[in-house]
Each structure stands twice: as C-alpha cells, then as structure tokens.
Protein backbone atom coordinates (compact mmCIF):
# COMPACT_ATOMS: atom_id res chain seq x y z
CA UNK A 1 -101.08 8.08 113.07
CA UNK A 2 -98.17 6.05 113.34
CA UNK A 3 -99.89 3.43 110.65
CA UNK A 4 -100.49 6.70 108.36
CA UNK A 5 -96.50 7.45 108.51
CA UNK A 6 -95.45 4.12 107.57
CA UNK A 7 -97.58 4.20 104.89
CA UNK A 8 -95.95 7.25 103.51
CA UNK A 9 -92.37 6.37 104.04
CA UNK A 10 -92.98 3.26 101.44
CA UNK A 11 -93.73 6.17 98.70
CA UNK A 12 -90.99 7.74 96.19
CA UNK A 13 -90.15 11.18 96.64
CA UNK A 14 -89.66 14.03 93.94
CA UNK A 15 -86.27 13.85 93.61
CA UNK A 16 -86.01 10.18 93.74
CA UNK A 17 -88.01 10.93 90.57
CA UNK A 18 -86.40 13.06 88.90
CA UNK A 19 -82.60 11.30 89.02
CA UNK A 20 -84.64 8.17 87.71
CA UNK A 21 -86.07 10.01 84.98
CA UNK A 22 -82.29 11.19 84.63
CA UNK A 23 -80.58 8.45 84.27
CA UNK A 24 -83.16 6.94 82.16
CA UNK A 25 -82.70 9.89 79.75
CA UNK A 26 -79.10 9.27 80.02
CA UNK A 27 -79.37 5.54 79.03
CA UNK A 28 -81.91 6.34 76.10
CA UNK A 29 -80.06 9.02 74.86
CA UNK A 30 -76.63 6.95 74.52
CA UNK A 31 -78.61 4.14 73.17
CA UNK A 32 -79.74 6.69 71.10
CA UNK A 33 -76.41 8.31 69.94
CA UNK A 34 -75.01 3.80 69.63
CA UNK A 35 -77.35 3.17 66.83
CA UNK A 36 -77.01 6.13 64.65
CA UNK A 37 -73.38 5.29 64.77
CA UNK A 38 -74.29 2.04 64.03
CA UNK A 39 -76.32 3.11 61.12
CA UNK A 40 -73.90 5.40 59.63
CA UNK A 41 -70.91 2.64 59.99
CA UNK A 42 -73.60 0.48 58.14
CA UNK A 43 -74.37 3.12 55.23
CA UNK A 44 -70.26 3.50 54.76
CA UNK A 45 -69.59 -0.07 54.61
CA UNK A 46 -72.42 -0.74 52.09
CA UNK A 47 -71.13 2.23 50.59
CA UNK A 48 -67.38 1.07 50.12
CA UNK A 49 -68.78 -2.65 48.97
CA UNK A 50 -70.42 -1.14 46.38
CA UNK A 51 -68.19 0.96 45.14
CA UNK A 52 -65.44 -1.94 44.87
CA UNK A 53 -67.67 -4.34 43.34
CA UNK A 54 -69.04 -1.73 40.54
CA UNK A 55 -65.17 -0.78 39.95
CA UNK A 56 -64.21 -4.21 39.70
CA UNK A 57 -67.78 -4.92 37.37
CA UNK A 58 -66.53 -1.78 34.96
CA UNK A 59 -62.76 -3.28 34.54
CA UNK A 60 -63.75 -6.75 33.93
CA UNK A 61 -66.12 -5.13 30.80
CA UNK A 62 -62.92 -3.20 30.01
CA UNK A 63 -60.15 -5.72 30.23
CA UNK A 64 -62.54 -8.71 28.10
CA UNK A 65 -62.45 -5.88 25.06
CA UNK A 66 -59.14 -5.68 25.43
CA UNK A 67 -58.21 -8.95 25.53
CA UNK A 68 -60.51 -9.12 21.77
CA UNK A 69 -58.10 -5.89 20.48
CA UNK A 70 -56.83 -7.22 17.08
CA UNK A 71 -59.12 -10.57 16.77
CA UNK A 72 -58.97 -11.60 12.94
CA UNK A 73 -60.26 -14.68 12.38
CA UNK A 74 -58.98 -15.31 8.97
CA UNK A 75 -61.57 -17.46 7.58
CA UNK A 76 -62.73 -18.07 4.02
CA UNK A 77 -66.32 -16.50 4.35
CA UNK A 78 -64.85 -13.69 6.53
CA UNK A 79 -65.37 -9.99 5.04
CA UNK A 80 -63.74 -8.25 7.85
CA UNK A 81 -60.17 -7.05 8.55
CA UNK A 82 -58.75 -5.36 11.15
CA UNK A 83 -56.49 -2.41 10.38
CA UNK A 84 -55.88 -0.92 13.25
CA UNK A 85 -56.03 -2.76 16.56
CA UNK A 86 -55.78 -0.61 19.07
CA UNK A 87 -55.90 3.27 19.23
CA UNK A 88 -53.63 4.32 22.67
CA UNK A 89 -54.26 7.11 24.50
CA UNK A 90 -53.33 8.10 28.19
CA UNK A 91 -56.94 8.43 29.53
CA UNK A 92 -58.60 6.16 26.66
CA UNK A 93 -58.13 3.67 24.46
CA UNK A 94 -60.02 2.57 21.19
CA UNK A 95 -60.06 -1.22 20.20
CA UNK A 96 -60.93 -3.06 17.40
CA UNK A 97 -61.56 -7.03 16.58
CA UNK A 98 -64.03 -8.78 14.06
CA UNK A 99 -67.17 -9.77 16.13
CA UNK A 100 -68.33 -11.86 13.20
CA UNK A 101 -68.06 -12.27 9.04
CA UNK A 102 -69.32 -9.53 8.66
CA UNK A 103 -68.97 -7.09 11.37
CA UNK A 104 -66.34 -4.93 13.02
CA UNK A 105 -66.60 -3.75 16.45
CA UNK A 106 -64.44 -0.69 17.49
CA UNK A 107 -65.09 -0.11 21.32
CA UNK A 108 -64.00 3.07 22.82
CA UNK A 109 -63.67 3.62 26.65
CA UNK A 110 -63.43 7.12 28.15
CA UNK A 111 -64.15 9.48 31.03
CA UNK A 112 -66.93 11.54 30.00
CA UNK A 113 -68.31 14.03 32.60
CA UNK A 114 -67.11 11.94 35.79
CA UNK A 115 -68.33 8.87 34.17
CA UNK A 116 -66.30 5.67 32.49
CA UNK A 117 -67.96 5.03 28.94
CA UNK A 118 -67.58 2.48 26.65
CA UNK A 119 -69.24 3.66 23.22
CA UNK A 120 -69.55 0.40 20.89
CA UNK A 121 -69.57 1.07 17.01
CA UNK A 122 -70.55 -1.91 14.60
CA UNK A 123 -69.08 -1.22 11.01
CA UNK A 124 -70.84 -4.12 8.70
CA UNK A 125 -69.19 -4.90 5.48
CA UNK A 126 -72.71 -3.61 3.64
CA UNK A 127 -74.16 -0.59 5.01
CA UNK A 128 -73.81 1.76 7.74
CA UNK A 129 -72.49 2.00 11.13
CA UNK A 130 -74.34 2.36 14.60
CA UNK A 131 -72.85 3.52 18.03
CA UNK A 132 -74.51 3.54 21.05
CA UNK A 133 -72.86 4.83 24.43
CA UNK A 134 -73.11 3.03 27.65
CA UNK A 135 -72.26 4.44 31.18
CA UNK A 136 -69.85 1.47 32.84
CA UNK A 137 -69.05 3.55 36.25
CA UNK A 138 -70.32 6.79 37.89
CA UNK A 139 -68.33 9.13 40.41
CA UNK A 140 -65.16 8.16 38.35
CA UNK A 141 -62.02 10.38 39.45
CA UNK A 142 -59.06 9.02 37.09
CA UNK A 143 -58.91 6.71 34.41
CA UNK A 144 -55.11 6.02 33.26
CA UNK A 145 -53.70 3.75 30.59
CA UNK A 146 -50.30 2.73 30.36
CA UNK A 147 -48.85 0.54 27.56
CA UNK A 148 -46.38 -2.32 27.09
CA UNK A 149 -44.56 -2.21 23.93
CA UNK A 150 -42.43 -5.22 22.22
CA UNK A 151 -39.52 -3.55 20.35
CA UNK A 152 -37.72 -6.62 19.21
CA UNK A 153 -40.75 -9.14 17.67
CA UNK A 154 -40.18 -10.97 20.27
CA UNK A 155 -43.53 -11.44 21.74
CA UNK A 156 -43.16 -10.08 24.99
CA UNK A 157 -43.06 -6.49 26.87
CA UNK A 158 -40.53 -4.73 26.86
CA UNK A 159 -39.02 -2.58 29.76
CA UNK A 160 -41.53 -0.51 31.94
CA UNK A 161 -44.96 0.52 31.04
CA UNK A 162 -44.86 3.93 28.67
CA UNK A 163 -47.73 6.52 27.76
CA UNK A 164 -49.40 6.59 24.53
CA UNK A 165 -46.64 9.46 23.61
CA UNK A 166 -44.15 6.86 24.11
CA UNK A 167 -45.03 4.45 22.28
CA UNK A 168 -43.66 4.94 19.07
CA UNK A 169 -43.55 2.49 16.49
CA UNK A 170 -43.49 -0.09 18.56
CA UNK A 171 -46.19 -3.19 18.89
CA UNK A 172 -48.54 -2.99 21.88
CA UNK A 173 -48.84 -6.29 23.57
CA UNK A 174 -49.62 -5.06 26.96
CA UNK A 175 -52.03 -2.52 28.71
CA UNK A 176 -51.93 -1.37 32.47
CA UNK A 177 -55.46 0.23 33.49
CA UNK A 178 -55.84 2.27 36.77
CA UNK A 179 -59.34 3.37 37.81
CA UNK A 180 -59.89 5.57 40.29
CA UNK A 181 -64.13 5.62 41.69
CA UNK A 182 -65.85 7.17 44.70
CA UNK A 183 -69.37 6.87 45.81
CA UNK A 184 -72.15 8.61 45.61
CA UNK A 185 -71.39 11.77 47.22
CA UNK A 186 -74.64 13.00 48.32
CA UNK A 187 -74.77 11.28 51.72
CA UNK A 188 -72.59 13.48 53.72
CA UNK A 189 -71.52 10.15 56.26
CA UNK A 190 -69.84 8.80 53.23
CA UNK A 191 -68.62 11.87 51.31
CA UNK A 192 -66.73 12.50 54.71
CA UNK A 193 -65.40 9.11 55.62
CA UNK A 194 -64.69 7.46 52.22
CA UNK A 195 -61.79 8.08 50.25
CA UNK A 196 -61.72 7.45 46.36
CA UNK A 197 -60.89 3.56 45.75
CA UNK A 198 -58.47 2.70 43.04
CA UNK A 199 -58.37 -0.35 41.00
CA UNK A 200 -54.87 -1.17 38.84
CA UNK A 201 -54.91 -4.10 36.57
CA UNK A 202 -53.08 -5.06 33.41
CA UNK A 203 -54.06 -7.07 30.70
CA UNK A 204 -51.85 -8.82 27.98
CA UNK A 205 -53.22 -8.26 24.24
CA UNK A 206 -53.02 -12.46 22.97
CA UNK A 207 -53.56 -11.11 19.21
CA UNK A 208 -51.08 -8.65 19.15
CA UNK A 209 -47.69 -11.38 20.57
CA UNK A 210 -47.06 -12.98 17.87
C-alpha cells in the first residue's frame, strides 16, 4: 500500500494541468499576437519603399523631358522647329524638343483620375501625328508646378518661383515639381499607418538660358 501511494504522488494532478495548458496558451497566443505585428510592420515598410522608389521612378521620367523642353538642334538636314517650348500650367505642363530631323515630340504630364500621365505626341514633318498615354504613378494626391522666370535676358531665375498665371511674358528657365503619392489603399494596415509621401524637385531648362 505504501509502494501504491508513492507511485501516485509522482503523477500530475488536474490542475497542475490545466495552469500548464494556461500558460502555454498564454505564450502561444503572444507569440501569436508578435508576428502579426511583425507582419504588418513588414507589409508597411515594403509599402512606404515602394511608394518612394515609384515616386522618385515617375519624377526622374518627368524632370529628363524637361530638361529636353526647347531642344533645336539647328542642323542643315533638320526639318523640325520648335515654336513653343514649354506650355505652363499649375498642375501640368506640356513640353516640346526635336527628337530627330524629322520629328517633334510634345510630351504632356498630368493628373488624370488619381494617376500622373505623361501622353507623348510625335508630329513628323510628312504625315500625321500619334499619341499614346502612359500611366507614370498610381494613388497620386497632388501634382504642382511652379516656374522660374528670367525677366532681364540674363540667363538666370529670377526672384521666387511663380504659377503659370504669373508668368507673364517672361522666359521660363526653371521648373519646381512637387508630387504628392500614397500607396495602394486597399490593405487597411497601410491605408491606416501611411501618410501620403511628397517628392519636391526642381529642374533648370539648359535650352531656354541663353
């Protein structure tokens, strides 16, 4: 009998049990609650990379036209001349340059339905034109232009940057861009923890200083 007792005593007892199974629930269930915050800080990082990179993607596009606003190239076989530049306007700009001898590229960038666009014409000296539309940047909030203007021939900007309004007669030789992009907003981790991201950046126009 007394072999039979000590027997028992080595055994674990219901309530022993349960505040195992307790604790172990409580361990699990932090682990638990550690990795989906884990996963969502993951998803809004990757989020607010991507979002930066694309913005940054969409101005470089932007700022190489604009550098190209005004290209002539003068030469003898050339068949192409360049009127008008640059069209200004305070949430879009149209530029023009001669890709080749005989074409003209006007290149106009826009917000269209929460999107940045850049529709391309060609003009060739024989025949017609062709546009096509491309879609630079999605979840787009603002795009803003601002304008440098050289009053004096000088070559150089003039005072603060103006709106297409302002601008007068005056030469453009300088654009400001600001860009404004979210991400996507249908995950609801980064719709709620991710603020708009805003990209400024200015650009001087090297055929229009002179």
């Amino acid at each position: 009998m007394k072999k039979l007792n000590r027997i028992e005593s080595k055994g674990i007892t219901l309530i022993e049990l349960l505040v195992a199974l307790v604790i172990c629930g409580i361990v699990i269930a932090g682990t638990y609650r550690l990795f989906v915050a884990q996963s969502k800080a993951y998803t809004v990082q990757d989020q607010v990379v991507e979002v930066q990179q694309s913005i940054r993607g969409a101005m470089e596009i932007l700022l190489r036209d604009l550098r190209m606003a005004g290209f002539d190239s003068d030469g003898t076989t050339s068949k192409i001349s360049i009127a008008n530049p640059l069209i200004a306007g305070d949430q879009s700009v149209t530029v023009s340059y001669e890709y080749d001898d005989t074409h003209r590229h006007d290149i106009t960038y826009s917000l269209m339905n929460g999107s940045l666009t850049r529709q391309l014409t060609i003009f060739p000296d024989v025949g017609p034109s062709t546009t096509t539309t491309d879609t630079l940047l999605e979840n787009v909030d603002a795009l803003n232009f601002g304008y440098g203007v050289d009053t004096n021939d000088d070559g150089a900007m003039d005072g603060n940057w103006v709106s297409a309004g302002g601008i007068g007669t005056a030469k453009v030789v300088a654009v400001r861009i600001v860009l404004t992009a979210k991400p996507d907003q249908t995950n609801p981790d980064v719709k709620n923890w991710i603020s708009p991201r805003t990209l400024t950046s200015a650009v001087t126009l090297r055929n229009q200083t002179f």
